[in-house]
C-alpha atoms as a PDB file:
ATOM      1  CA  UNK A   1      69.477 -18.270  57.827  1.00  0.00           C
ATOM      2  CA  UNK A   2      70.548 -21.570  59.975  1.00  0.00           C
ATOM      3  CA  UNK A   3      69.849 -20.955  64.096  1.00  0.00           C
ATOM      4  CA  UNK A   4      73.737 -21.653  64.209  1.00  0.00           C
ATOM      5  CA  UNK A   5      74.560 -19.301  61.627  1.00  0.00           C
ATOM      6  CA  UNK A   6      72.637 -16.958  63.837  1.00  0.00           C
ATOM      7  CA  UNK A   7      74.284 -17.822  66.726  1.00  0.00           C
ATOM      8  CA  UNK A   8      77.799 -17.336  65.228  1.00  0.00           C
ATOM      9  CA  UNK A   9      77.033 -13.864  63.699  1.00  0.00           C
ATOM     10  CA  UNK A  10      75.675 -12.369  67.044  1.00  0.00           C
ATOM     11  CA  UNK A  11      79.136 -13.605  68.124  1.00  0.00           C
ATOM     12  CA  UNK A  12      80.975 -11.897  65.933  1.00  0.00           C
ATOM     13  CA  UNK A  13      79.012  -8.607  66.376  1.00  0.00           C
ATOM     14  CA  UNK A  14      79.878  -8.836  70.107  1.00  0.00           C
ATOM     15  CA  UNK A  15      83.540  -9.460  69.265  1.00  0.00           C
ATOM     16  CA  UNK A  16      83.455  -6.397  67.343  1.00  0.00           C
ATOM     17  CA  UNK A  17      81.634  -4.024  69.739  1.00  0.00           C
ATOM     18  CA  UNK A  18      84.124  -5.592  72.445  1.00  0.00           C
ATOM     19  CA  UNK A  19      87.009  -4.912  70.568  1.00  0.00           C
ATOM     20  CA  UNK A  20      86.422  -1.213  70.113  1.00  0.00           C
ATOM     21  CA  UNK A  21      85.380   0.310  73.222  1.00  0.00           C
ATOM     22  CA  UNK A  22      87.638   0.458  76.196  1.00  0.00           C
ATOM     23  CA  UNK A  23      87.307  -0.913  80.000  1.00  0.00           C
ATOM     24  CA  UNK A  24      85.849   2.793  81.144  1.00  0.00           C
ATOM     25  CA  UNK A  25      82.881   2.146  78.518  1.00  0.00           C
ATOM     26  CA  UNK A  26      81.682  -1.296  79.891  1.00  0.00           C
ATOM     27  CA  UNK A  27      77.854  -1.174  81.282  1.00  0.00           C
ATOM     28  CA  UNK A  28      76.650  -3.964  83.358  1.00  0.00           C
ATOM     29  CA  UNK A  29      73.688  -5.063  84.380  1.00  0.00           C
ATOM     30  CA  UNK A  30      72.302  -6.604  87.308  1.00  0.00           C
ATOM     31  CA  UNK A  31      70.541  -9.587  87.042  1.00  0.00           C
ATOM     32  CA  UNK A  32      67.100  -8.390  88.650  1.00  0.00           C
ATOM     33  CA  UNK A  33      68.128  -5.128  85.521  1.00  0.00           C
ATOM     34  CA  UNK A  34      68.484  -7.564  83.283  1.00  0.00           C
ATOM     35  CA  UNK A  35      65.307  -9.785  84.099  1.00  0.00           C
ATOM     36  CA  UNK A  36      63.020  -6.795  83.995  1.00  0.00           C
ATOM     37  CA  UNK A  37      64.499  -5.370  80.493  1.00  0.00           C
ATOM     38  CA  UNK A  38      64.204  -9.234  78.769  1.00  0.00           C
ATOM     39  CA  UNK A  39      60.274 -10.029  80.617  1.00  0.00           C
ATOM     40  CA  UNK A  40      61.616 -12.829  82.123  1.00  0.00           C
ATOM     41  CA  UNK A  41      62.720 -14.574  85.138  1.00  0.00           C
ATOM     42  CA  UNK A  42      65.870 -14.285  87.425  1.00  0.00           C
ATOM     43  CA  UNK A  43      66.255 -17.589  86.889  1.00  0.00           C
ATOM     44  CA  UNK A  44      66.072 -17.358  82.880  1.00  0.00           C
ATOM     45  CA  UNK A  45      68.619 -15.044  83.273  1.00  0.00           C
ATOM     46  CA  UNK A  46      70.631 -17.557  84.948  1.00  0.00           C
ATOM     47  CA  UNK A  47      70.246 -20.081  82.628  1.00  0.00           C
ATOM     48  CA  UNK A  48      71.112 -17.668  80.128  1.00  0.00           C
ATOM     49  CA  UNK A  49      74.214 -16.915  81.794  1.00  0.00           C
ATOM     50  CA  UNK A  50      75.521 -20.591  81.764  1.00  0.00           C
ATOM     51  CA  UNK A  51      74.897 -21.165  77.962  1.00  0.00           C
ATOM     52  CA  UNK A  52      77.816 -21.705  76.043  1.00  0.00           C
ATOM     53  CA  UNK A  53      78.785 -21.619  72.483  1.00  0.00           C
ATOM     54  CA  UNK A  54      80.843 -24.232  70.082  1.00  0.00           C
ATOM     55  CA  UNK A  55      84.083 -22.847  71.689  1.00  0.00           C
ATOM     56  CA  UNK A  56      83.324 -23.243  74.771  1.00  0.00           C
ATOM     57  CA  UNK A  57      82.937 -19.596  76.292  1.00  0.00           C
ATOM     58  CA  UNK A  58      79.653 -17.689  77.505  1.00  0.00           C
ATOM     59  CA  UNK A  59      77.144 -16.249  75.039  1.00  0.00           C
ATOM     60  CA  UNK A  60      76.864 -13.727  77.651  1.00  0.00           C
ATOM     61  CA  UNK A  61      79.763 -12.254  79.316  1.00  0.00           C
ATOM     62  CA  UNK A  62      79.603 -11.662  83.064  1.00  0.00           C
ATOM     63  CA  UNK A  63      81.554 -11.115  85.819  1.00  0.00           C
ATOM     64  CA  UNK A  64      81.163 -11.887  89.484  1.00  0.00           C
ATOM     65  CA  UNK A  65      82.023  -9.399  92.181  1.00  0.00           C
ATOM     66  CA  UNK A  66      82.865 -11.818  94.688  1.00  0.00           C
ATOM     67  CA  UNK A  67      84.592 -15.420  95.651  1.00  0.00           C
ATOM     68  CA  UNK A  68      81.366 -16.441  97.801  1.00  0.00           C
ATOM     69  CA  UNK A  69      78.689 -18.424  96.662  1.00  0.00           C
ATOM     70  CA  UNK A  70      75.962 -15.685  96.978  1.00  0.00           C
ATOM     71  CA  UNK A  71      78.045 -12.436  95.484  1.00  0.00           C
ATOM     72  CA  UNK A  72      76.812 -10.199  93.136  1.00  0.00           C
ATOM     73  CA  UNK A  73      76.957 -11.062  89.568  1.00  0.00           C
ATOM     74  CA  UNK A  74      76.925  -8.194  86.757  1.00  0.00           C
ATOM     75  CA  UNK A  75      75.697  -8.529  83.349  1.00  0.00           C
ATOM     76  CA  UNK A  76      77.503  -7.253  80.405  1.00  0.00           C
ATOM     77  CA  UNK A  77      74.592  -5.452  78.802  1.00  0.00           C
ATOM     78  CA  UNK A  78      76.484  -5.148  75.053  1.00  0.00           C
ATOM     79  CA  UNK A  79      76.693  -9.277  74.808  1.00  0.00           C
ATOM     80  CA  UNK A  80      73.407  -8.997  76.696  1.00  0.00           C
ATOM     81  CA  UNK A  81      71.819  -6.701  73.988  1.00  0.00           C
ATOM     82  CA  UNK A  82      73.341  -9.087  71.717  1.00  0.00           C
ATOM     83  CA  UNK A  83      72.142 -12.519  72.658  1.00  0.00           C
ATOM     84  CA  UNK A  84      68.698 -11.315  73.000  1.00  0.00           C
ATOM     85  CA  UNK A  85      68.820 -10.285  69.472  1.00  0.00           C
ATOM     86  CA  UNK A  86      69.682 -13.771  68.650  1.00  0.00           C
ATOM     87  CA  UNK A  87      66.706 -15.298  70.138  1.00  0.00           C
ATOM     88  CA  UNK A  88      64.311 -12.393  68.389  1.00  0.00           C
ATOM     89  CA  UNK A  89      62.538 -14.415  65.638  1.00  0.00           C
ATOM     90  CA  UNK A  90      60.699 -13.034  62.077  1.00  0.00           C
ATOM     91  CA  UNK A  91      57.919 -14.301  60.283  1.00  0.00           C
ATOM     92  CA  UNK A  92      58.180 -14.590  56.514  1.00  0.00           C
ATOM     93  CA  UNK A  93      55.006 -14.674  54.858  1.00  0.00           C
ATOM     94  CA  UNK A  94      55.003 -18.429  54.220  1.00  0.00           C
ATOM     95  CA  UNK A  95      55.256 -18.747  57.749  1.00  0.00           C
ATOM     96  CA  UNK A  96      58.545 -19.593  58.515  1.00  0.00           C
ATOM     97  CA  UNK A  97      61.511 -17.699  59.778  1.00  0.00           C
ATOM     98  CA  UNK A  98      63.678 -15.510  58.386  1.00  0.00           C
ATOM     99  CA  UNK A  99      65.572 -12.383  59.117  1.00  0.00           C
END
């Protein structure tokens, strides 16, 4: 499987999971939660955040609480879950990837 074919179906598996659940069923993150569950940085995370796809709109979805430059941001943790299955990798016995 292509990295952008990849890409595009953990897209559309967040499109679906988005599309069925209502606003009361939303979990978010915080970004210090969401560092410690992915094993890296805060500022990972944050670069994570910012990454966009051929459309134009956030791998990750995530909302900030406030207007100033320091408020809170939360984490959607479905498109969350969903991009870091994306970046998870698997070894084929040849020793290239493959899912």
């Amino acid at each position: 499987m292509e990295k952008g074919d990849l890409k595009w179906a953990a897209q559309e598996v967040l499109k679906a999971a988005l599309t069925e659940r209502s606003h009361k069923d939303v979990e978010f993150l915080t970004t210090d939660e969401a560092s410690e569950m992915a094993k890296v940085s805060r500022w990972t995370i944050y670069r994570w955040r910012m990454l966009k796809d051929a459309d134009g709109g956030y791998l990750i979805r995530w909302s900030k609480l406030g207007s100033g430059k320091n408020s809170p941001v939360r984490i959607d943790k479905a498109s969350f879950m969903a991009f870091l299955e994306s970046k998870v990798q698997y070894a084929n016995k040849e020793g290239g990837e493959s899912k």
